[in-house]
Protein backbone atom coordinates (compact mmCIF):
# COMPACT_ATOMS: atom_id res chain seq x y z
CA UNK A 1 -11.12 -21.91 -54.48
CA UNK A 2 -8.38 -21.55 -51.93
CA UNK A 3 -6.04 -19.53 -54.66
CA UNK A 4 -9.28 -17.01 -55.13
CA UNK A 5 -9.83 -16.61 -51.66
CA UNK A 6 -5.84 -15.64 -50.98
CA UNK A 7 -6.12 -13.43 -53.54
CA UNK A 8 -8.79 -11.71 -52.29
CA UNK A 9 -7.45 -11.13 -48.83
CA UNK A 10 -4.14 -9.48 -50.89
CA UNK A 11 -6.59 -6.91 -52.75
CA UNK A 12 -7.07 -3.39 -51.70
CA UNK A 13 -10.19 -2.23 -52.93
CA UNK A 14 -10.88 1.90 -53.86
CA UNK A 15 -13.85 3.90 -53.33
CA UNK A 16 -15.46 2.88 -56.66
CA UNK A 17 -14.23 -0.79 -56.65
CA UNK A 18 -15.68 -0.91 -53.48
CA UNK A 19 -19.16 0.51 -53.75
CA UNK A 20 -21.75 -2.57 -54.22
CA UNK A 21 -23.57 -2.90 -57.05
CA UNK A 22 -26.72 -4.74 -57.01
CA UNK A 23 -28.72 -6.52 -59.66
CA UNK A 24 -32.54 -7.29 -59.77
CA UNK A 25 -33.98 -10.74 -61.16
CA UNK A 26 -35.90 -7.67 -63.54
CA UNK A 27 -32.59 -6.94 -65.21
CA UNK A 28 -31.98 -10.65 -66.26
CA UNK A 29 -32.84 -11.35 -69.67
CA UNK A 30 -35.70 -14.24 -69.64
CA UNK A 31 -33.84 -16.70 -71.89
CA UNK A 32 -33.23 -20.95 -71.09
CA UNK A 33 -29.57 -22.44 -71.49
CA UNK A 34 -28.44 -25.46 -72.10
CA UNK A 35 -25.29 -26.07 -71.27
CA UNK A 36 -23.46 -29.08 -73.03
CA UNK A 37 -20.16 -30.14 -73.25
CA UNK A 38 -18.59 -32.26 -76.14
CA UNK A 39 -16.44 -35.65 -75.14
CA UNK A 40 -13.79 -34.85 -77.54
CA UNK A 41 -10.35 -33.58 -77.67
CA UNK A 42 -10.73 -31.97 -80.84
CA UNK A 43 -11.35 -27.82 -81.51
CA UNK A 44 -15.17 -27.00 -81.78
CA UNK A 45 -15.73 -25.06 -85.06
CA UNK A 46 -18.89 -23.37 -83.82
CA UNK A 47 -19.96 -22.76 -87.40
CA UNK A 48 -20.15 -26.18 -87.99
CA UNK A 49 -21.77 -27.05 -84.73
CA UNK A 50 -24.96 -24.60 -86.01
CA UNK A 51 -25.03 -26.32 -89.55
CA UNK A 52 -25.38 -29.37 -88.12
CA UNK A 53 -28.20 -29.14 -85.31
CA UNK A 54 -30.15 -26.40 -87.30
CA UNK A 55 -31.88 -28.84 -89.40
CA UNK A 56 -32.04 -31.48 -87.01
CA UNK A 57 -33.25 -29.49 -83.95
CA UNK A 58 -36.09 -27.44 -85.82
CA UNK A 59 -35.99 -24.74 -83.32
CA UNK A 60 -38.94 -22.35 -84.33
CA UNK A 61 -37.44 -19.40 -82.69
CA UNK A 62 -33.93 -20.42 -83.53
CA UNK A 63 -30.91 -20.59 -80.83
CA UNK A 64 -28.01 -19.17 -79.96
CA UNK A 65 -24.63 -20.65 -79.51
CA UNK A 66 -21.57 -19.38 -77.69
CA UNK A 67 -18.70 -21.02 -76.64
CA UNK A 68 -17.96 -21.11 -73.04
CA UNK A 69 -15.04 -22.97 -71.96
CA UNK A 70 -13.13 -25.85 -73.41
CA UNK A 71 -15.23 -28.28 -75.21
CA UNK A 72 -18.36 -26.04 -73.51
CA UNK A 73 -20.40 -24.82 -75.33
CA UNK A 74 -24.03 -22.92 -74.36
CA UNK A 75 -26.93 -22.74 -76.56
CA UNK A 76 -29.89 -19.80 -75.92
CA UNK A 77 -33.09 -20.61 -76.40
CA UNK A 78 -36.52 -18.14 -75.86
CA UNK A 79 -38.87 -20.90 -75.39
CA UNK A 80 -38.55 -23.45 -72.42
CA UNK A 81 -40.72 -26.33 -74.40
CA UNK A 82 -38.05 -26.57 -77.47
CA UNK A 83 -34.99 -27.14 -75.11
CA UNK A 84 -37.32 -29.73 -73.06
CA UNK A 85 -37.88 -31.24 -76.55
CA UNK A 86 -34.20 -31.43 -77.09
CA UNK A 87 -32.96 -33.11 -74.02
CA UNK A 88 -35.78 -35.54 -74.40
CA UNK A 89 -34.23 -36.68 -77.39
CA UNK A 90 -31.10 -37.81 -76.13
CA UNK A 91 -28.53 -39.13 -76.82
CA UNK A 92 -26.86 -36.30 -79.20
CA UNK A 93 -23.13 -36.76 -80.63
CA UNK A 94 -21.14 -34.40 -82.77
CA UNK A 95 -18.47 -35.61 -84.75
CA UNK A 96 -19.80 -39.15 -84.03
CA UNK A 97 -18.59 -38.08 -79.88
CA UNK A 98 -21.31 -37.85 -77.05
CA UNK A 99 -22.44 -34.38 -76.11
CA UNK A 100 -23.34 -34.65 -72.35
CA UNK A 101 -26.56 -31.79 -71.52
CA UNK A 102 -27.24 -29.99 -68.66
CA UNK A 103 -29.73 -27.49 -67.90
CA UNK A 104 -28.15 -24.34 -66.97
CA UNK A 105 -28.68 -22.99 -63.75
CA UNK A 106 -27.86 -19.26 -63.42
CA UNK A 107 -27.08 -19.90 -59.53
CA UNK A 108 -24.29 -22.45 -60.33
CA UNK A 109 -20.90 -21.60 -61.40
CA UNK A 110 -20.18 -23.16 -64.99
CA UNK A 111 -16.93 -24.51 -63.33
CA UNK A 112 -18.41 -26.79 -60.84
CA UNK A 113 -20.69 -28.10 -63.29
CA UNK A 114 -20.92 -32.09 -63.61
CA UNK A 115 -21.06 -32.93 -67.51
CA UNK A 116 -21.40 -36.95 -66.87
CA UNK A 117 -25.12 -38.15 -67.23
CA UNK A 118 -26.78 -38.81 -70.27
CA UNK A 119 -29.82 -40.76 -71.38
CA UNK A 120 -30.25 -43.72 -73.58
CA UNK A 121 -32.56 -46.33 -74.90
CA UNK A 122 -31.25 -49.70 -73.06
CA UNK A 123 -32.44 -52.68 -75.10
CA UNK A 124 -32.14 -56.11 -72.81
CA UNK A 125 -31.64 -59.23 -74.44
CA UNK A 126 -31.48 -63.01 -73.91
CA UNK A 127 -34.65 -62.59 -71.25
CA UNK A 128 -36.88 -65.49 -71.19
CA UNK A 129 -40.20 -64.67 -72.57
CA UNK A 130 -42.53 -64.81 -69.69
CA UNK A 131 -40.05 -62.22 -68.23
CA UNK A 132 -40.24 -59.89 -71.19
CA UNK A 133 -42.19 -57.14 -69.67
CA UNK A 134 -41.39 -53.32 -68.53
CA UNK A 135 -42.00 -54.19 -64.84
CA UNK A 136 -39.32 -56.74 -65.19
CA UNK A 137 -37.02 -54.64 -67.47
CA UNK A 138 -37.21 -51.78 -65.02
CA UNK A 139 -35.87 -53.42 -62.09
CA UNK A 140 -33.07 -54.87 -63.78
CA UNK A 141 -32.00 -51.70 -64.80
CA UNK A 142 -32.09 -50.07 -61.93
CA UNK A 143 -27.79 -51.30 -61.43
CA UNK A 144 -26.94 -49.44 -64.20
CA UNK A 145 -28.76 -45.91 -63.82
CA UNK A 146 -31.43 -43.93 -63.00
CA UNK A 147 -34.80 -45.41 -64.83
CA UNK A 148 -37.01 -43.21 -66.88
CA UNK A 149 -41.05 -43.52 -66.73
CA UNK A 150 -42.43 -43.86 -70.15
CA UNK A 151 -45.79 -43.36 -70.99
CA UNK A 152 -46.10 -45.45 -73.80
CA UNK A 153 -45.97 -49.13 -73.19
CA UNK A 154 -45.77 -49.79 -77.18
CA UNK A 155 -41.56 -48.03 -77.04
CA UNK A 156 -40.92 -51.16 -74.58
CA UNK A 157 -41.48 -54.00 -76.79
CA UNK A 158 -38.83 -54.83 -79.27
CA UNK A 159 -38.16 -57.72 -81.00
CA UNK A 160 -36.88 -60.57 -79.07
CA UNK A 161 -35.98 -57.74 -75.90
CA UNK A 162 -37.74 -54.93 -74.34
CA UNK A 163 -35.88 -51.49 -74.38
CA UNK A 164 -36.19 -49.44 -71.09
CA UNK A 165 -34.40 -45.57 -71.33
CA UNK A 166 -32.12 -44.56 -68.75
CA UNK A 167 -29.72 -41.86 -67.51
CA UNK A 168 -26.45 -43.01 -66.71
CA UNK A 169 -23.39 -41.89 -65.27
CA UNK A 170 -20.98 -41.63 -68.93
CA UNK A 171 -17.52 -41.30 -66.48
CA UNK A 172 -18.10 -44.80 -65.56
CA UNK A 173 -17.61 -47.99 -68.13
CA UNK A 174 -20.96 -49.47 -69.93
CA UNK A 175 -22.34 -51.77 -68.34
CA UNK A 176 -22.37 -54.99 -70.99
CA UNK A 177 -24.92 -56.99 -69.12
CA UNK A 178 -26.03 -58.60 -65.96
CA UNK A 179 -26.79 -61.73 -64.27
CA UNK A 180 -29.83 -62.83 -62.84
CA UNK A 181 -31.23 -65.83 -60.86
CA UNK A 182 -34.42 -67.66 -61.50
CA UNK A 183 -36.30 -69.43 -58.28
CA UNK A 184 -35.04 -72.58 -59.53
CA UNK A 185 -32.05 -71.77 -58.36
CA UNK A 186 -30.76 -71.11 -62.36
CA UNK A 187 -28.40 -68.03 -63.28
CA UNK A 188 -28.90 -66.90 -66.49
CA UNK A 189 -27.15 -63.52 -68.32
CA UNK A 190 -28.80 -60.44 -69.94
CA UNK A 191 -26.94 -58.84 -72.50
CA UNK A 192 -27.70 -54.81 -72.80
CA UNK A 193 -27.79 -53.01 -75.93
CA UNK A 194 -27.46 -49.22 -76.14
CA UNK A 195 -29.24 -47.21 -79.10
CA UNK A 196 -27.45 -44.16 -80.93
CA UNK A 197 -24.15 -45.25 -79.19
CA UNK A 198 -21.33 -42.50 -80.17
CA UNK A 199 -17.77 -43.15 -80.15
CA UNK A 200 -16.69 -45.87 -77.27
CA UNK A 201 -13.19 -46.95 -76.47
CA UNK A 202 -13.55 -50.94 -76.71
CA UNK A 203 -11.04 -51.29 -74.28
CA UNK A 204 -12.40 -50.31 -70.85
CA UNK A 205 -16.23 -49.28 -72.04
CA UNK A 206 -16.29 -45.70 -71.32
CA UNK A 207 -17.34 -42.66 -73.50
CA UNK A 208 -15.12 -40.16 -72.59
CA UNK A 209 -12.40 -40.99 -74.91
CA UNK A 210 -11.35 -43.53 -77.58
CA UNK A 211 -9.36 -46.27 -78.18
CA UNK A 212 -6.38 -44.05 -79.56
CA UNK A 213 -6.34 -41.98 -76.14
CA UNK A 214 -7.07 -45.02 -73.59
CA UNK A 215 -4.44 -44.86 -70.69
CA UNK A 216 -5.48 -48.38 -68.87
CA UNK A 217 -4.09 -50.62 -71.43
CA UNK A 218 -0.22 -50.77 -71.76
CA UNK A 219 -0.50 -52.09 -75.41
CA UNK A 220 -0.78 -49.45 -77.61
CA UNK A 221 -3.89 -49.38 -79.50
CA UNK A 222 -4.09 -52.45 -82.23
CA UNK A 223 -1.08 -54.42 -80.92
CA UNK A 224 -3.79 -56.48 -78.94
CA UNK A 225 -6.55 -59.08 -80.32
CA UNK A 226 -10.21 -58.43 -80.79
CA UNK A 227 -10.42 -61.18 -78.69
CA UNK A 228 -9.02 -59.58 -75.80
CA UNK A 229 -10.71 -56.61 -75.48
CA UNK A 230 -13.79 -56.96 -73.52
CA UNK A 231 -16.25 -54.66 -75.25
CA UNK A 232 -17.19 -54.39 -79.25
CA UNK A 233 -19.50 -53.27 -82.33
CA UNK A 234 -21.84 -56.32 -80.36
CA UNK A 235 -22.68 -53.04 -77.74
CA UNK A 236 -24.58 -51.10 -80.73
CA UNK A 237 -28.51 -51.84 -80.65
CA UNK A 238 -29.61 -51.29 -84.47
CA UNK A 239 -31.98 -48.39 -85.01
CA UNK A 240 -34.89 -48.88 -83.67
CA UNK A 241 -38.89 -48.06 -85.37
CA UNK A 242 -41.38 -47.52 -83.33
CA UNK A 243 -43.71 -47.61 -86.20
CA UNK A 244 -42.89 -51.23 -87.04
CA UNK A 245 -45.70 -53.27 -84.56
CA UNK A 246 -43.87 -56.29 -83.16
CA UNK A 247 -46.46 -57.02 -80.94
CA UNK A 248 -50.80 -56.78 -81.67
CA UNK A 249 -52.97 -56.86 -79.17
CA UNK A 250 -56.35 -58.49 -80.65
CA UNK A 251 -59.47 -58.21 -78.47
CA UNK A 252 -61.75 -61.12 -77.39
CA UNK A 253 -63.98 -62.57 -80.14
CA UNK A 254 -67.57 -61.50 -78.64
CA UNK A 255 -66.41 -58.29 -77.56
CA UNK A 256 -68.20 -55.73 -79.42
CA UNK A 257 -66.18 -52.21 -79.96
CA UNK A 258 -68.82 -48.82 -79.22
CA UNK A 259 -70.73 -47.54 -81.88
CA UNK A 260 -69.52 -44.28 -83.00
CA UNK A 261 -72.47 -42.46 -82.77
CA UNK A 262 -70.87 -39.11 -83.28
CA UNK A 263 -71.26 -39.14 -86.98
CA UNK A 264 -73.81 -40.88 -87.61
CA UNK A 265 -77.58 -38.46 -88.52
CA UNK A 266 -79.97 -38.23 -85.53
CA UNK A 267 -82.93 -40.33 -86.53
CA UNK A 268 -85.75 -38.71 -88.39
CA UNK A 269 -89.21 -38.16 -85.47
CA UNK A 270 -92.73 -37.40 -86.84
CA UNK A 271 -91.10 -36.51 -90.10
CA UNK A 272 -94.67 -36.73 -92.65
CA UNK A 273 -93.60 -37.91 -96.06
CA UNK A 274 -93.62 -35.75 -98.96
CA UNK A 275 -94.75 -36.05 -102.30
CA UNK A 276 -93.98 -34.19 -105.56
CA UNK A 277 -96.06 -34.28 -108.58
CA UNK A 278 -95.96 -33.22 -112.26
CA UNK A 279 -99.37 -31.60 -113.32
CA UNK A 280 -98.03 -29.96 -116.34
CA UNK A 281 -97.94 -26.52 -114.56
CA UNK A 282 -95.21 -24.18 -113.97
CA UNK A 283 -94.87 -25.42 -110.40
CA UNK A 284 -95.44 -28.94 -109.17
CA UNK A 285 -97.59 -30.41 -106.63
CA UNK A 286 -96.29 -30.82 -103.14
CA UNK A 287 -98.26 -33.45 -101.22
CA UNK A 288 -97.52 -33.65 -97.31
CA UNK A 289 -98.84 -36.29 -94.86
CA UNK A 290 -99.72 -35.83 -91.59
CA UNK A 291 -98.17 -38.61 -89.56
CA UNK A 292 -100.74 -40.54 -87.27
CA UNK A 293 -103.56 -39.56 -89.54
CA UNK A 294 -105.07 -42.32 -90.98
CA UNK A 295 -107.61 -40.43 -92.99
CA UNK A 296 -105.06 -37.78 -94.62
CA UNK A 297 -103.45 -40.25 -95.57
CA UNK A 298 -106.31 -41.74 -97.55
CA UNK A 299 -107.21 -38.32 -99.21
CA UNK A 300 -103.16 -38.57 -100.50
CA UNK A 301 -103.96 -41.71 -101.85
CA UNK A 302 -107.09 -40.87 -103.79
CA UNK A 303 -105.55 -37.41 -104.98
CA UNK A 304 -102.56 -40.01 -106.39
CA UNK A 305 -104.49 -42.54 -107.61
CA UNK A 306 -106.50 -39.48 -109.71
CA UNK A 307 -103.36 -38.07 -111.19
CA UNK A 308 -101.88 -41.38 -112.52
CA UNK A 309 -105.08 -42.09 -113.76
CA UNK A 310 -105.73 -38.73 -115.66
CA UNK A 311 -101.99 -39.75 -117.21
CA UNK A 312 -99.90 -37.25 -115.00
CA UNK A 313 -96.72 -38.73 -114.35
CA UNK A 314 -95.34 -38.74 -110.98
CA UNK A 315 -91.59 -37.39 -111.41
CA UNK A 316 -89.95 -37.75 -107.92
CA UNK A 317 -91.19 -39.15 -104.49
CA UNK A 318 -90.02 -39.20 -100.99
C-alpha cells in the first residue's frame, strides 16, 4: 500500500487522466460471485475445473468461471439461491485439495481477501452416552470454530458420536480432540472426526499444504515413523447417510396419532335410500324414500313386496 501511494504522489496527471469519471450502482451488472481459492501449488486448468463441478453443482442457469489471481479463481452466478446452495455444501476439494469460499464483495479489494475458513461436519467420539446430545456437542465445539445452527436434529445423531458442522479457521492445525472433565472430578478425551477431509499434511495438521511441502519438520518427508507423526488416516470420518436411521423415536403405547380426516368422505345426512327395479320395461323403476317417514316407507315396502310377488326380479339395490 505504501509503494502505491509513493507512486501516486510521483504521477502527473493530464487534462483527460484527470477528469473524474463516475459510475452508478445502475451500470453494475446484477450478477453474485464467489470467490474461491484452491490450497494447491499446482496450475489450475480452468477447463477441467468446469468439467468437474458442472455435474456436481447442477447450476440451472449455469456459471461462469474466470481466473483471477494465483490459485483464485471467481465463479458468476445469476441467481443468489444456487451459490447459497453451494457454500452450504461445504467442504469442496479439487484435485483431492480444499477450495476455501468466500462471498465476493464488490467493495473489497480481491487482494486483501482472507481465503482461510471453511465448514465441515465435526463428528465427536468417545462421549459417554448420557452426554451424546447436540446441546452438549455444541459447546464442546465451540474451541475449535465457529458453530453452525442446524435445523434438523436427525443430521446430529450418528452412530456411537453426534456430528455438529462448523467453520473453522483452515491456516491453523486440526484440532484432533479435546479433553473434558466430568463433576466427579474424571478427565476423559473426545476424539473429533472431520467428514470429506481433502488433502492434510500428517505432520503438523494443517490444510494448506502436504506432507511433501511441510517446512516444520527437518526430516524430509518418509525418513520418519508413522508413529511419530501426530496426525493420520484415523482424522477421516467415513461418509456419512443421513438416510440410514440410527436412532427411532417410538411414541407412548396409549397415545393415539390424529385421524386424518382430510381424505376421508363427509358422512352421508338425510340421504333417502334408493331403489331400482326391473319391470320388464325399457326403463326401470326408481323407488326413493323419504327419510323420517314412516308411512312412505311402508308404501315402498308393499310396492316391493308386489313386484317380487308378480315374479319381477329386483336387479340392483341401494
Amino acid at each position: 500500500m505504501e509503494d502505491l501511494t509513493k507512486s501516486w504522489s510521483c504521477l502527473t496527471l493530464s487534462e483527460n487522466e484527470g477528469s473524474s469519471l463516475r459510475l452508478t450502482e445502475e451500470q453494475a451488472e446484477i450478477e453474485h460471485v464467489l470467490a474461491v481459492k484452491f490450497l494447491t501449488k499446482r496450475a489450475l486448468n480452468i477447463d477441467a475445473i468446469a468439467k468437474t463441478f458442472t455435474p456436481l453443482w447442477r447450476a440451472k442457469n449455469g456459471f461462469k468461471i474466470q481466473k483471477e489471481a494465483d490459485q483464485v479463481v471467481l465463479f458468476t452466478f445469476d441467481d443468489a439461491s444456487e451459490m447459497d446452495k453451494i457454500v452450504a455444501a461445504e467442504p469442496w476439494s479439487f484435485d483431492k485439495h480444499l477450495m476455501v469460499m468466500q462471498t465476493y464483495d464488490k467493495e473489497i479489494d480481491l487482494a486483501v481477501m482472507e481465503f482461510k475458513w471453511a465448514t465441515f461436519w465435526v463428528q465427536i467420539h468417545d462421549l459417554p452416552i448420557r452426554f451424546r446430545s447436540r446441546r452438549v456437542a455444541e459447546k464442546i465445539c465451540e474451541g475449535i470454530g465457529k458453530v453452525n445452527a442446524m435445523s434438523d436434529e436427525n443430521e446430529s445423531e450418528g452412530d456411537g458420536f453426534v456430528r455438529i458442522r462448523v467453520t473453522i479457521d483452515v491456516s491453523k492445525p486440526l484440532c484432533c480432540g479435546r479433553v473434558i472433565s466430568l463433576d466427579s472430578g474424571k478427565e476423559l478425551w473426545v476424539s473429533f472426526k472431520y467428514e470429506r477431509l481433502p488433502n492434510i499434511c500428517y505432520r503438523c495438521g494443517c490444510l494448506t499444504h502436504d506432507d511433501r511441502d511441510c517446512d516444520q519438520w527437518a526430516e524430509p518427508a518418509g525418513s520418519e515413523s508413522k508413529d511419530s507423526q501426530q496426525f493420520g488416516s484415523w482424522i477421516r470420518a467415513p461418509p456419512f447417510f443421513p438416510s440410514r436411521k440410527i436412532v427411532v423415536k417410538v411414541p407412548g403405547f396409549y397415545t393415539r396419532p390424529a385421524k386424518d380426516t382430510s381424505s376421508s368422505p363427509p358422512p352421508s345426512v338425510g340421504k333417502p335410500p334408493v331403489v331400482v327395479v326391473r319391470t320388464g320395461k325399457p326403463a326401470p323403476v326408481v323407488i326413493r324414500s323419504e327419510t323420517g317417514c314412516r308411512g312412505t316407507r311402508k308404501r315402498i315396502l308393499r310396492k316391493i313386496l308386489g313386484l317380487i310377488h308378480g315374479q319381477i326380479p329386483i336387479i340392483q339395490g341401494y
